[in-house]
N, C-alpha and C. Protein backbone atom coordinates (compact mmCIF):
# COMPACT_ATOMS: atom_id res chain seq x y z
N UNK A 1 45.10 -18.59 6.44
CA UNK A 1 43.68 -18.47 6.13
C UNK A 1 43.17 -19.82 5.64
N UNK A 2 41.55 -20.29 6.07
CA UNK A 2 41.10 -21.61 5.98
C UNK A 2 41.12 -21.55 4.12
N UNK A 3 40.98 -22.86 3.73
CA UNK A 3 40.47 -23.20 2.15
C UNK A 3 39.00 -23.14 2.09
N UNK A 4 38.00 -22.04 2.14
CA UNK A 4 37.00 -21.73 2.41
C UNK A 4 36.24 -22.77 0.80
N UNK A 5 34.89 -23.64 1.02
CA UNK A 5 34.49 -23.65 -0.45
C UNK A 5 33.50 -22.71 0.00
N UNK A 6 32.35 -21.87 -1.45
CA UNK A 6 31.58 -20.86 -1.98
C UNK A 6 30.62 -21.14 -0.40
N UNK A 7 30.34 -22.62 -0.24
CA UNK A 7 29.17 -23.37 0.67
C UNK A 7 29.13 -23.16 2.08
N UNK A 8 30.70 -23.17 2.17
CA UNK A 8 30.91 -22.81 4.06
C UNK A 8 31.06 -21.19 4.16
N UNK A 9 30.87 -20.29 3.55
CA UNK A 9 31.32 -19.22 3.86
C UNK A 9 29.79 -18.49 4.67
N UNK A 10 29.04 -18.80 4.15
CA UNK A 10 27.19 -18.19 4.56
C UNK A 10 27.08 -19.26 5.44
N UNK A 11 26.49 -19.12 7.00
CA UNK A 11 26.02 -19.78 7.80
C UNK A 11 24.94 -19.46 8.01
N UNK A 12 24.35 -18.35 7.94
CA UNK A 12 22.63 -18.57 8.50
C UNK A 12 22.20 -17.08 7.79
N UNK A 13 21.09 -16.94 7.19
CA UNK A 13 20.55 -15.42 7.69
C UNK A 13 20.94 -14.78 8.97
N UNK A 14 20.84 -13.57 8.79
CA UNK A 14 20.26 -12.69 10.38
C UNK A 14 18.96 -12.34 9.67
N UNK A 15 18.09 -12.31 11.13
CA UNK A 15 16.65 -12.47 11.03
C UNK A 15 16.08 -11.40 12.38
N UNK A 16 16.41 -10.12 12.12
CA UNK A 16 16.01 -9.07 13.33
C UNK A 16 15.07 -8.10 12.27
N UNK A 17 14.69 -7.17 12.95
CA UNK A 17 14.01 -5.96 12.96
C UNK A 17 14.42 -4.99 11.73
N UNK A 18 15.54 -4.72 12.37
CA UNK A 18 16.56 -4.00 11.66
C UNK A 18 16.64 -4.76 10.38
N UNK A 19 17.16 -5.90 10.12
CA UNK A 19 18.01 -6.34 9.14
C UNK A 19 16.77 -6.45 7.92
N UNK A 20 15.38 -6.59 8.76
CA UNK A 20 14.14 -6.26 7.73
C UNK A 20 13.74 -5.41 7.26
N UNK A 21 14.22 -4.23 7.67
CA UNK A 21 13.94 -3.12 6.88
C UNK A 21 15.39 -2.58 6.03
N UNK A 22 16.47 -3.58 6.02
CA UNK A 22 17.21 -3.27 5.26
C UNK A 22 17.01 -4.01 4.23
N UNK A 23 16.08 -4.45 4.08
CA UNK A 23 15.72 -5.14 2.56
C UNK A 23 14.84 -4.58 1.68
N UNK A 24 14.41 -3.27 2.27
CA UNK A 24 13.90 -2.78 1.11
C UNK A 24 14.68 -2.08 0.37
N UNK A 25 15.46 -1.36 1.05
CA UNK A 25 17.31 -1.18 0.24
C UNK A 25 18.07 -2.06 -0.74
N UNK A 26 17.16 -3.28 -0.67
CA UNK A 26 18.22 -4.80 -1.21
C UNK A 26 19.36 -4.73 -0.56
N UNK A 27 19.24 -4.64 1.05
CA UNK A 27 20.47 -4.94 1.48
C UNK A 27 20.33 -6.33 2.63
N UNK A 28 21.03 -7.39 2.82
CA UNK A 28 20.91 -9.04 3.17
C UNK A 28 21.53 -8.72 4.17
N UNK A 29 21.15 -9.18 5.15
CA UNK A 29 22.62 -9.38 6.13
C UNK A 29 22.32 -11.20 6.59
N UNK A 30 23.91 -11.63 6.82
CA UNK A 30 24.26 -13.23 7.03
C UNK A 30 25.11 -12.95 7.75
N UNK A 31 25.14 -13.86 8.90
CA UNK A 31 26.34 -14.68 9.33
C UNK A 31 26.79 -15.44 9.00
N UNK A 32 28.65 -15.17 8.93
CA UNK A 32 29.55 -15.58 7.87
C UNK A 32 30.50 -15.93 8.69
N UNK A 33 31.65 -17.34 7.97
CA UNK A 33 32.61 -17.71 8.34
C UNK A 33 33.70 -17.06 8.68
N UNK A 34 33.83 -16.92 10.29
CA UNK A 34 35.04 -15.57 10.62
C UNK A 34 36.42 -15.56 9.89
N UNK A 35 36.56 -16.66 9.29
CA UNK A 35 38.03 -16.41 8.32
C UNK A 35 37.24 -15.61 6.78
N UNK A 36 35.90 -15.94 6.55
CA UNK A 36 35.86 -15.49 5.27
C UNK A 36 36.16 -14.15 4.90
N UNK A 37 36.81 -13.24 3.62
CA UNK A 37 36.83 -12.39 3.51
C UNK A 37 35.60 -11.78 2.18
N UNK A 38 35.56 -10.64 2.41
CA UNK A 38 34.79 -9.76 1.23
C UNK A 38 34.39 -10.56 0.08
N UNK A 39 35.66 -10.71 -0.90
CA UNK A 39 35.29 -11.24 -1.95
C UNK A 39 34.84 -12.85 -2.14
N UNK A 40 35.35 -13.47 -1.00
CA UNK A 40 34.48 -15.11 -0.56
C UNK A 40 33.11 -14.83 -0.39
N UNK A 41 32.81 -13.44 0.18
CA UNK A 41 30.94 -13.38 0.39
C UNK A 41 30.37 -13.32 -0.89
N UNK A 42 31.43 -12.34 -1.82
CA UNK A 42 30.62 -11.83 -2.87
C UNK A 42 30.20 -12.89 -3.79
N UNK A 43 31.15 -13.88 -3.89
CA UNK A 43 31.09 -15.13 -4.58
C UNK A 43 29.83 -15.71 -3.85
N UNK A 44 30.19 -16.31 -3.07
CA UNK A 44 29.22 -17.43 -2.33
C UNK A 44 28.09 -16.93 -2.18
N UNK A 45 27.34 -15.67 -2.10
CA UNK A 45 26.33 -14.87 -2.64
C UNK A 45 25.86 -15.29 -3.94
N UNK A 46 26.53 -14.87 -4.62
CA UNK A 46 26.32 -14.75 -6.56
C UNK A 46 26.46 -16.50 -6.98
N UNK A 47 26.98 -17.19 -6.32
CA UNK A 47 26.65 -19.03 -6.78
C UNK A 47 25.29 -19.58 -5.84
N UNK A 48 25.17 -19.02 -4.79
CA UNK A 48 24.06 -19.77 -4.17
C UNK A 48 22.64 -19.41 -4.29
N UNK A 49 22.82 -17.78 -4.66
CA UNK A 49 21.61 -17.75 -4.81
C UNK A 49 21.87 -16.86 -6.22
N UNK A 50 20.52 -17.60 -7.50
CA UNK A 50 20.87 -17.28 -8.46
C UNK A 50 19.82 -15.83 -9.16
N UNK A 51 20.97 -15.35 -9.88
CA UNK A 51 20.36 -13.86 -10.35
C UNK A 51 20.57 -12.62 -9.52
N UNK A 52 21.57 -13.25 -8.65
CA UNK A 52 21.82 -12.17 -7.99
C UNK A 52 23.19 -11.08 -8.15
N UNK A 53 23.36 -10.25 -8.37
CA UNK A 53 24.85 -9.55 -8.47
C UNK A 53 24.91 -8.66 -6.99
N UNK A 54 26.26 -8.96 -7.22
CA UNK A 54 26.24 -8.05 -5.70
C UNK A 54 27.06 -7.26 -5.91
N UNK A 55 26.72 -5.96 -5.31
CA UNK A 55 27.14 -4.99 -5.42
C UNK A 55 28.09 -4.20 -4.40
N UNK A 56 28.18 -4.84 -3.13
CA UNK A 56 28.47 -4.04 -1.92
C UNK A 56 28.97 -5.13 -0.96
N UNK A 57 29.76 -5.26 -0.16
CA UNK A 57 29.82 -6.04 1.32
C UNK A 57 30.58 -5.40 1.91
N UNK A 58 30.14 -5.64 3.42
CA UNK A 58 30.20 -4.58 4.40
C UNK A 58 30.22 -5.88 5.50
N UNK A 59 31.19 -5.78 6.74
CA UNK A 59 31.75 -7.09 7.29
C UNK A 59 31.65 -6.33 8.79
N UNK A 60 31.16 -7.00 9.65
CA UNK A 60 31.53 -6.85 11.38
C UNK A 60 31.92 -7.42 11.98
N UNK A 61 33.28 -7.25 12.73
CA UNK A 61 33.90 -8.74 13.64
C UNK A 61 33.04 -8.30 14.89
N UNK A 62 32.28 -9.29 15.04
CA UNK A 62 31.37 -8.84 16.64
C UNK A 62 32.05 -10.24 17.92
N UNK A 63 32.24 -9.57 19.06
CA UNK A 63 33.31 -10.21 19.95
C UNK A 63 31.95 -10.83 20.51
N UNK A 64 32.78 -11.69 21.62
CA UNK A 64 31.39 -12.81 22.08
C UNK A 64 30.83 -11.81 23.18
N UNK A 65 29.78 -12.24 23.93
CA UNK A 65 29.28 -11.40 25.20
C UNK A 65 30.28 -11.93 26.32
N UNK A 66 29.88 -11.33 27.66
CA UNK A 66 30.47 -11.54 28.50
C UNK A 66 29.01 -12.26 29.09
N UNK A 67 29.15 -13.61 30.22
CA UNK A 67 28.27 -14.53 30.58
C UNK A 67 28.77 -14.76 31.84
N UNK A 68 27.95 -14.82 32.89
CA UNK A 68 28.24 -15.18 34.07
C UNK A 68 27.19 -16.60 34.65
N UNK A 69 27.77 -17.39 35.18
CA UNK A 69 27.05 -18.26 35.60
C UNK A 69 27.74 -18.86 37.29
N UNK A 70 27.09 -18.13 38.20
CA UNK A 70 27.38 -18.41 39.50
C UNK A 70 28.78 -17.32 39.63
N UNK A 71 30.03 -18.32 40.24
CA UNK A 71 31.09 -17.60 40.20
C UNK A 71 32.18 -17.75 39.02
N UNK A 72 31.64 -18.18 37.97
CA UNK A 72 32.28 -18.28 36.90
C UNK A 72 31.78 -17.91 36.00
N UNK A 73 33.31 -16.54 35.34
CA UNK A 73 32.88 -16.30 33.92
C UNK A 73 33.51 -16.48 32.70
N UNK A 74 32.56 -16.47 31.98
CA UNK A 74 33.07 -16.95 30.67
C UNK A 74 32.53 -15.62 29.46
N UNK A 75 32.72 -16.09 27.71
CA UNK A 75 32.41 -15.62 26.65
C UNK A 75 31.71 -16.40 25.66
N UNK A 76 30.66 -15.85 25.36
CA UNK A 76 30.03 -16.63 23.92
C UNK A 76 30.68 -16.66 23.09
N UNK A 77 31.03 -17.35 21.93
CA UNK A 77 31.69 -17.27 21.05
C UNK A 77 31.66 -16.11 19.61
N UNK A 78 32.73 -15.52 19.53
CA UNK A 78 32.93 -14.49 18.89
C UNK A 78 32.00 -14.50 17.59
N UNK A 79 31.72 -14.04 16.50
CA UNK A 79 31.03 -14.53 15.04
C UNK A 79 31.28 -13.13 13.75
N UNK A 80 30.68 -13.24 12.98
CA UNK A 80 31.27 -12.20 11.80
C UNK A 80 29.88 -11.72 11.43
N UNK A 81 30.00 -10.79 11.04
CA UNK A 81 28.61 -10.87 10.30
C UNK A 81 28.70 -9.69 9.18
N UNK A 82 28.00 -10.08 8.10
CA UNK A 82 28.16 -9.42 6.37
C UNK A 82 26.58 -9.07 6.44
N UNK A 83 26.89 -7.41 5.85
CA UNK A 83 25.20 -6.84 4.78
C UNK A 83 25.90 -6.74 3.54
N UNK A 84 24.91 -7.54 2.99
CA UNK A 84 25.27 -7.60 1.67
C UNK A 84 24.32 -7.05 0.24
N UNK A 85 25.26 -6.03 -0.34
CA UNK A 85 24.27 -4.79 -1.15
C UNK A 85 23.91 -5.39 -2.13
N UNK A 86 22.69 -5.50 -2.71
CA UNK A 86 22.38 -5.93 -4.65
C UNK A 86 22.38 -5.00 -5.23
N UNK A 87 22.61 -5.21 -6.42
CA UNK A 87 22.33 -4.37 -7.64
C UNK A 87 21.10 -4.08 -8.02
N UNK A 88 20.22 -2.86 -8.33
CA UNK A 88 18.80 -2.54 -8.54
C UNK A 88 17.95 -3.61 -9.43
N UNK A 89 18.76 -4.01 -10.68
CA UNK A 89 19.02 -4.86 -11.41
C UNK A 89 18.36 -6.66 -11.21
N UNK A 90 19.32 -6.99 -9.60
CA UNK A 90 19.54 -8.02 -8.90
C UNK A 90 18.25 -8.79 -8.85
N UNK A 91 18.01 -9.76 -8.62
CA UNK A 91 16.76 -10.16 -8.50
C UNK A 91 16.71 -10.33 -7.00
N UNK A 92 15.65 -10.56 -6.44
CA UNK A 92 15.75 -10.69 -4.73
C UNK A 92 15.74 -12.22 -3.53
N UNK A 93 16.90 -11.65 -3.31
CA UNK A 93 17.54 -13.14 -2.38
C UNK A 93 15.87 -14.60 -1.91
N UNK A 94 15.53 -15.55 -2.06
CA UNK A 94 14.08 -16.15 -1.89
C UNK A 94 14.00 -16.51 -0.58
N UNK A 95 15.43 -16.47 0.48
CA UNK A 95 15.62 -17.14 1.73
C UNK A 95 14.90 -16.21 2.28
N UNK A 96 14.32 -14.98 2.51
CA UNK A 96 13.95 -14.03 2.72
C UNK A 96 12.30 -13.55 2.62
N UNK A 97 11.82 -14.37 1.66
CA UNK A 97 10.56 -14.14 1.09
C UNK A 97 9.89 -15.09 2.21
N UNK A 98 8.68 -13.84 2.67
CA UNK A 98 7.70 -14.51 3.27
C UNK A 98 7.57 -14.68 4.42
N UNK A 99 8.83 -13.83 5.10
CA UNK A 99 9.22 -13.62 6.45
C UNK A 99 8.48 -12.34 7.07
């Protein structure tokens, strides 16, 4: 397993439909470093963005697509992806605000 720091483990928001109405739940979803595990999110959550406690993570190994181009095929590359629960408590993630 990689030496993950708090910084590489969160790579981007997810930014769909869905994942917006899971925020009135206080629930986040990110794409995350496919070695990271559970408690690397929960951390790197709770240091990056502050006032937040987390309460929950919930992890998907999602495989790449299948891609065709002419007579050759290939795969997108595989990725991970974390919803991540707050505490009622929690204050609310700001990457998010205004979207």
């Amino acid at each position: 397993m990689a030496d993950l720091k708090y910084y590489d483990v969160i790579l981007r928001p997810v930014v769909t439909e869905k994942s917006m109405t899971l925020m009135g739940e206080k629930k986040y979803t990110f794409d995350v470093h496919p070695d990271a595990t559970k408690t690397q999110i929960k951390e790197a959550v709770e240091k990056m963005f502050e006032g937040t406690v987390v309460e929950k993570v919930n992890t998907m190994n999602l495989p790449g697509k299948k891609k065709r181009r002419g007579y050759i095929f290939g795969r997108t590359a595989k990725r991970k992806k974390a919803i991540v629960k707050l505490t009622e408590d929690s204050e609310d993630i700001q990457v998010f605000e205004g979207l």
